[in-house]
Protein backbone atom coordinates (compact mmCIF):
# COMPACT_ATOMS: atom_id res chain seq x y z
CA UNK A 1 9.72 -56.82 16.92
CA UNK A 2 8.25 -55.35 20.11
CA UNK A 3 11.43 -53.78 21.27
CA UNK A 4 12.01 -51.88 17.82
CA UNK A 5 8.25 -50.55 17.53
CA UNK A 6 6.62 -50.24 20.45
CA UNK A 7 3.18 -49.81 20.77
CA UNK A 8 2.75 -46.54 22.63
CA UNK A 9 4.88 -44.92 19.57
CA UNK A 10 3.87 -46.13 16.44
CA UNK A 11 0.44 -46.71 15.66
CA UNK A 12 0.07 -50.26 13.78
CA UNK A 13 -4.11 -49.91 12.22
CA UNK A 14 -3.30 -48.55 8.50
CA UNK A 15 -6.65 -48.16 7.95
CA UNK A 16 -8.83 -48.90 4.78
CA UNK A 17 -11.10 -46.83 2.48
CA UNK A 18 -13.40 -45.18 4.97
CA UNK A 19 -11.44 -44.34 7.63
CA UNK A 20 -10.63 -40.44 7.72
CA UNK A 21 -8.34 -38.60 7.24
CA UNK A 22 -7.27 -37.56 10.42
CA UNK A 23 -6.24 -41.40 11.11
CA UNK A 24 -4.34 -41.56 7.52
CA UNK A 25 -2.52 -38.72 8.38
CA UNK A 26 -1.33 -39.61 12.00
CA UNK A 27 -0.33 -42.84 10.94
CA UNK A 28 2.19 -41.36 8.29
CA UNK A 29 3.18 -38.72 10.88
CA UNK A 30 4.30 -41.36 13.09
CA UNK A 31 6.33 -43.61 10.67
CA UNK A 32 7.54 -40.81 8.93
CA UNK A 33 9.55 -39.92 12.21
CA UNK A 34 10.62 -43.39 12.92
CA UNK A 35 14.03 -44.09 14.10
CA UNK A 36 14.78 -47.48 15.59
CA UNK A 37 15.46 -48.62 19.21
CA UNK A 38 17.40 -51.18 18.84
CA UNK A 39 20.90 -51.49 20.29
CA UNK A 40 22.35 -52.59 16.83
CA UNK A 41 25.32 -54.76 18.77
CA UNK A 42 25.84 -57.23 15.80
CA UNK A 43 27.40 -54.72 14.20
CA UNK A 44 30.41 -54.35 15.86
CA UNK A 45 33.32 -54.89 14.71
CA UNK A 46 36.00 -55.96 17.90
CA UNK A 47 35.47 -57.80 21.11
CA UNK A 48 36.68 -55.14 23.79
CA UNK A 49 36.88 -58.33 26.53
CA UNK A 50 39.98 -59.11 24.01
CA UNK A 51 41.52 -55.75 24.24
CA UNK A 52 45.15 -55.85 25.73
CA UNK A 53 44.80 -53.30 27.74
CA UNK A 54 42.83 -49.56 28.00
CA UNK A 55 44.08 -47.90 25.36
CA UNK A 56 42.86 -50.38 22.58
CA UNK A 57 39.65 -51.30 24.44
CA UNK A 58 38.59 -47.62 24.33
CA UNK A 59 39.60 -47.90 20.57
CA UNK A 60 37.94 -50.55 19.96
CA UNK A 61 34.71 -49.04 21.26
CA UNK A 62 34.94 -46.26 19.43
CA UNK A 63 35.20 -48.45 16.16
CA UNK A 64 32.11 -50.32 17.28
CA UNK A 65 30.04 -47.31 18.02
CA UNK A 66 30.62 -45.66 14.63
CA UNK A 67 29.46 -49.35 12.99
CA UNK A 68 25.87 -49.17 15.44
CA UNK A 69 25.43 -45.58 14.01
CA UNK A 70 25.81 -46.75 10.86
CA UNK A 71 23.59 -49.60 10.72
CA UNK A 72 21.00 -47.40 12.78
CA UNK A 73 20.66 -44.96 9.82
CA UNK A 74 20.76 -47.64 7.47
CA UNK A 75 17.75 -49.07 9.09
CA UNK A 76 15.67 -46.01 9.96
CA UNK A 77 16.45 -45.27 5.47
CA UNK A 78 14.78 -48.22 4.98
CA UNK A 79 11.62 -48.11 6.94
CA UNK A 80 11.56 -44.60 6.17
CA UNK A 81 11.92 -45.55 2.43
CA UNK A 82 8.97 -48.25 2.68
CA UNK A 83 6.43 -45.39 4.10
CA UNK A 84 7.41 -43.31 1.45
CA UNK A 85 6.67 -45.60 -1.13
CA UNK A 86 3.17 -47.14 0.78
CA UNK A 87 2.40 -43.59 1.28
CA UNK A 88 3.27 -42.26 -3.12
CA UNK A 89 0.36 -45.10 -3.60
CA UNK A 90 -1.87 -44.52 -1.29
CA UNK A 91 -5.38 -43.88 -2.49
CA UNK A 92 -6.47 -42.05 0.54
CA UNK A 93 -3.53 -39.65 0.31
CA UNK A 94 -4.26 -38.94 -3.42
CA UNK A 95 -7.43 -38.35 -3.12
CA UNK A 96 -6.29 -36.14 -0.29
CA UNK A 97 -3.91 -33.84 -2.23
CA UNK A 98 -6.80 -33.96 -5.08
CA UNK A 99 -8.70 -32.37 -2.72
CA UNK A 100 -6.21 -29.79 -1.08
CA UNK A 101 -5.56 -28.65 -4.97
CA UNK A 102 -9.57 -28.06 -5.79
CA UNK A 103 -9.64 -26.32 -2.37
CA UNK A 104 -6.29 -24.39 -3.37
CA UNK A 105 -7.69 -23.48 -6.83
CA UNK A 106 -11.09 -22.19 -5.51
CA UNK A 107 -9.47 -20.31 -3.03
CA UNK A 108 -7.39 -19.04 -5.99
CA UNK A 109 -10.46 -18.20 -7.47
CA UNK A 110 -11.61 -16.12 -4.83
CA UNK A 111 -9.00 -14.49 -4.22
CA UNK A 112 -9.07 -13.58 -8.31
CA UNK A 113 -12.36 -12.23 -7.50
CA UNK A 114 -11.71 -10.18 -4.62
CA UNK A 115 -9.15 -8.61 -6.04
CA UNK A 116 -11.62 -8.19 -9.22
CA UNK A 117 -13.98 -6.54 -7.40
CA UNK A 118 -11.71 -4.36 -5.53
CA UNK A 119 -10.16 -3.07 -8.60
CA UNK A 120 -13.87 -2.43 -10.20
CA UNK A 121 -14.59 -0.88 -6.85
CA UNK A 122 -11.34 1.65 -6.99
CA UNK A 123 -11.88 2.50 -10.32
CA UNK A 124 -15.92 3.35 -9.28
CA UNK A 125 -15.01 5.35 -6.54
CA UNK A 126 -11.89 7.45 -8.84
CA UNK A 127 -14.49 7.90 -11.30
CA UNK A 128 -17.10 9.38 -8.91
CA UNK A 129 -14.30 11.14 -6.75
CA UNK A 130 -13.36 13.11 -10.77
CA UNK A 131 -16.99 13.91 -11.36
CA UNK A 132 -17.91 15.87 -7.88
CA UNK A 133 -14.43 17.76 -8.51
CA UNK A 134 -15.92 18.47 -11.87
CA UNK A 135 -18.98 19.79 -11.03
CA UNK A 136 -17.43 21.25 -7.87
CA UNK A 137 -15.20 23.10 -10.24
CA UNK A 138 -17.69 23.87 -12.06
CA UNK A 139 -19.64 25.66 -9.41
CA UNK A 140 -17.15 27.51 -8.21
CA UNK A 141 -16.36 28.90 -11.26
CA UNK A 142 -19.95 30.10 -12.08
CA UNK A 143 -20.07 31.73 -8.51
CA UNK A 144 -16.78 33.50 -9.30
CA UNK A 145 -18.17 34.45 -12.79
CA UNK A 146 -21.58 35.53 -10.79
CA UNK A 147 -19.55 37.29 -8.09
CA UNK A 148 -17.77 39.24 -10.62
CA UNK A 149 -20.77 40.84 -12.57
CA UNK A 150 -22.25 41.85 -8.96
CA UNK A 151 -19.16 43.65 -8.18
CA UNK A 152 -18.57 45.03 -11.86
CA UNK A 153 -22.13 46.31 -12.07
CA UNK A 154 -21.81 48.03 -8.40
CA UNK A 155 -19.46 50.35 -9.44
CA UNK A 156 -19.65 54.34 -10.55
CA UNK A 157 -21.00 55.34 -14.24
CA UNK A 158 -18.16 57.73 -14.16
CA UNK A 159 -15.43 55.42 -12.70
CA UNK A 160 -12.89 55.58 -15.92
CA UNK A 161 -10.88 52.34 -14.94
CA UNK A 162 -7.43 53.51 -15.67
CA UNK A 163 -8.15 55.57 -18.86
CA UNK A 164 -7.75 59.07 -17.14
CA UNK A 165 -4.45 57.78 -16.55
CA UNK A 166 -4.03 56.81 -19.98
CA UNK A 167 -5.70 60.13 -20.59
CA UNK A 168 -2.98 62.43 -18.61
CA UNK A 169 -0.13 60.25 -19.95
CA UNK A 170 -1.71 60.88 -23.83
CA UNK A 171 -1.82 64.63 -22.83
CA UNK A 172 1.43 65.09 -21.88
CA UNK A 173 2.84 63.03 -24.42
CA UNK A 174 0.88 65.39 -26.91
CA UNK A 175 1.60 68.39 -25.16
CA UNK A 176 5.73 67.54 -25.44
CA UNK A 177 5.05 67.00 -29.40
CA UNK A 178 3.11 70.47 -29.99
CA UNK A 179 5.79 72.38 -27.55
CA UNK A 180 8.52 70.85 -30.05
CA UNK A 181 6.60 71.13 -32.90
CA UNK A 182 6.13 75.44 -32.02
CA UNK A 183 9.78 75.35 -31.20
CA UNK A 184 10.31 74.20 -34.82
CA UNK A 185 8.31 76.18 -36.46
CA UNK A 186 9.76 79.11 -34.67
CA UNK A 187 13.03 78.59 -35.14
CA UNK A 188 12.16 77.70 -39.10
CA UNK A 189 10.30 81.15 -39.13
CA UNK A 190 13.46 83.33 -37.44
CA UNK A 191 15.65 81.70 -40.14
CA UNK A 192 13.29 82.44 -42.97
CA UNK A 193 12.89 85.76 -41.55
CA UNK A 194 16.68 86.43 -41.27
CA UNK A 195 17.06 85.27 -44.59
CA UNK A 196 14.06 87.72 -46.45
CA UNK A 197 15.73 90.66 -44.21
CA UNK A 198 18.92 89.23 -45.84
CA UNK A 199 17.47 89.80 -49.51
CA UNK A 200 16.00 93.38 -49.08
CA UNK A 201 18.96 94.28 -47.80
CA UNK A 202 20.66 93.42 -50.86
CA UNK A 203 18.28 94.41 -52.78
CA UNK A 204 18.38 98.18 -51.35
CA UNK A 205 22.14 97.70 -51.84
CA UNK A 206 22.23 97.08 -55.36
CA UNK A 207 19.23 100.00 -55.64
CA UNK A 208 21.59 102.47 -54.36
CA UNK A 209 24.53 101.49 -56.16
CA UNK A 210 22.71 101.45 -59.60
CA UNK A 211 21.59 105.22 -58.62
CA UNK A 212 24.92 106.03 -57.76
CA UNK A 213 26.01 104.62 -61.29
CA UNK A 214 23.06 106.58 -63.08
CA UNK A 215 23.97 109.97 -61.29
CA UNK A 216 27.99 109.26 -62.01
CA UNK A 217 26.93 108.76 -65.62
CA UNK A 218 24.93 112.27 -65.53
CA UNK A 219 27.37 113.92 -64.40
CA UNK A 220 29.70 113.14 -66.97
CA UNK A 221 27.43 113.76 -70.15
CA UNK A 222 26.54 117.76 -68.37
């Protein structure tokens, strides 16, 4: 039918086994956006020349439009049905999508490899980037170790680093324990003086009283 597919629309050369792709493919493009041109009047329902007046005939026309949309989609389901199913069998198109999935895969594979080597190449440079900080450490620490003998051996014989500190604070630690030490022993030797002063005291006491006794006895024998 002329009037349903026209020419300048739908292409009607399906091809065989050599033709290309590109051809295959705009011939399913086409039919796969088919929809029909034809005026689908046999499938209305009413007459509107036997409408009894406006009111009905508009009706009536409304009734008949929804039955032409509805046999319109029918028909476009059902050539867009038989594409579908020439198209599911179609050896060009498998071999087609048999393609596009090697090409899909290797690009899969590439991309695999890529990211391979870009991971290889990270870890490279880390490892590289660790060692100069190593040796970079490294090198700074001998210079400060270097540095640090330089300065240590530039300084005074006689420079005591802190110890005459240590020195006055020993002194005057030892000083305090020798001044309470002679305080001690002072005060230890007034006691024990005061106590031997104490005991000859005593003891010229009692020499004086046993005289006294010795002359009192003396006197009374005479």
């Amino acid at each position: 039918n002329i009037e349903e597919f026209p020419l300048s629309f739908l292409p009607n050369n399906f091809g065989d086994g050599d033709s290309k792709w590109e051809q295959v493919s705009a011939f399913y493009k086409a039919w796969e956006s088919y929809s029909s041109c034809l005026s689908f009047a046999w499938a209305d329902q009413y007459d509107t020349k036997e409408a009894p007046d406006r009111r009905v005939r508009r009706a009536m026309e409304d009734e008949n439009k929804k039955a032409r949309r509805k046999a319109r989609r029918e028909r476009n389901e059902d050539i867009l049905a038989l594409v579908h199913f020439c198209k599911r069998r179609d050896p060009r198109v498998k071999a087609r999508q048999e393609e596009i999935a090697k090409e899909k895969r290797q690009e899969e594979l590439i991309k695999k490899k890529q990211s391979e080597m870009k991971k290889a190449r990270a870890a490279q440079a880390r490892e590289s980037w660790k060692a100069e900080q190593e040796e970079a450490i490294a090198n700074f620490e001998e210079e400060d170790r270097i540095a640090g003998r330089i300065r240590l051996a530039d300084l005074d014989d006689d420079y005591d680093y802190g110890a005459s500190k240590r020195g006055r604070k020993g002194k005057k630690k030892n000083k305090r324990q020798s001044f309470s030490e002679e305080s001690d022993d002072e005060n230890g030797g007034d006691q024990s003086g005061e106590t031997g002063e104490a005991q000859v005291e005593e003891q010229s006491n009692g020499a004086d009283i046993h005289d006294e006794a010795s002359l009192r006895d003396s006197v009374d024998s005479n």
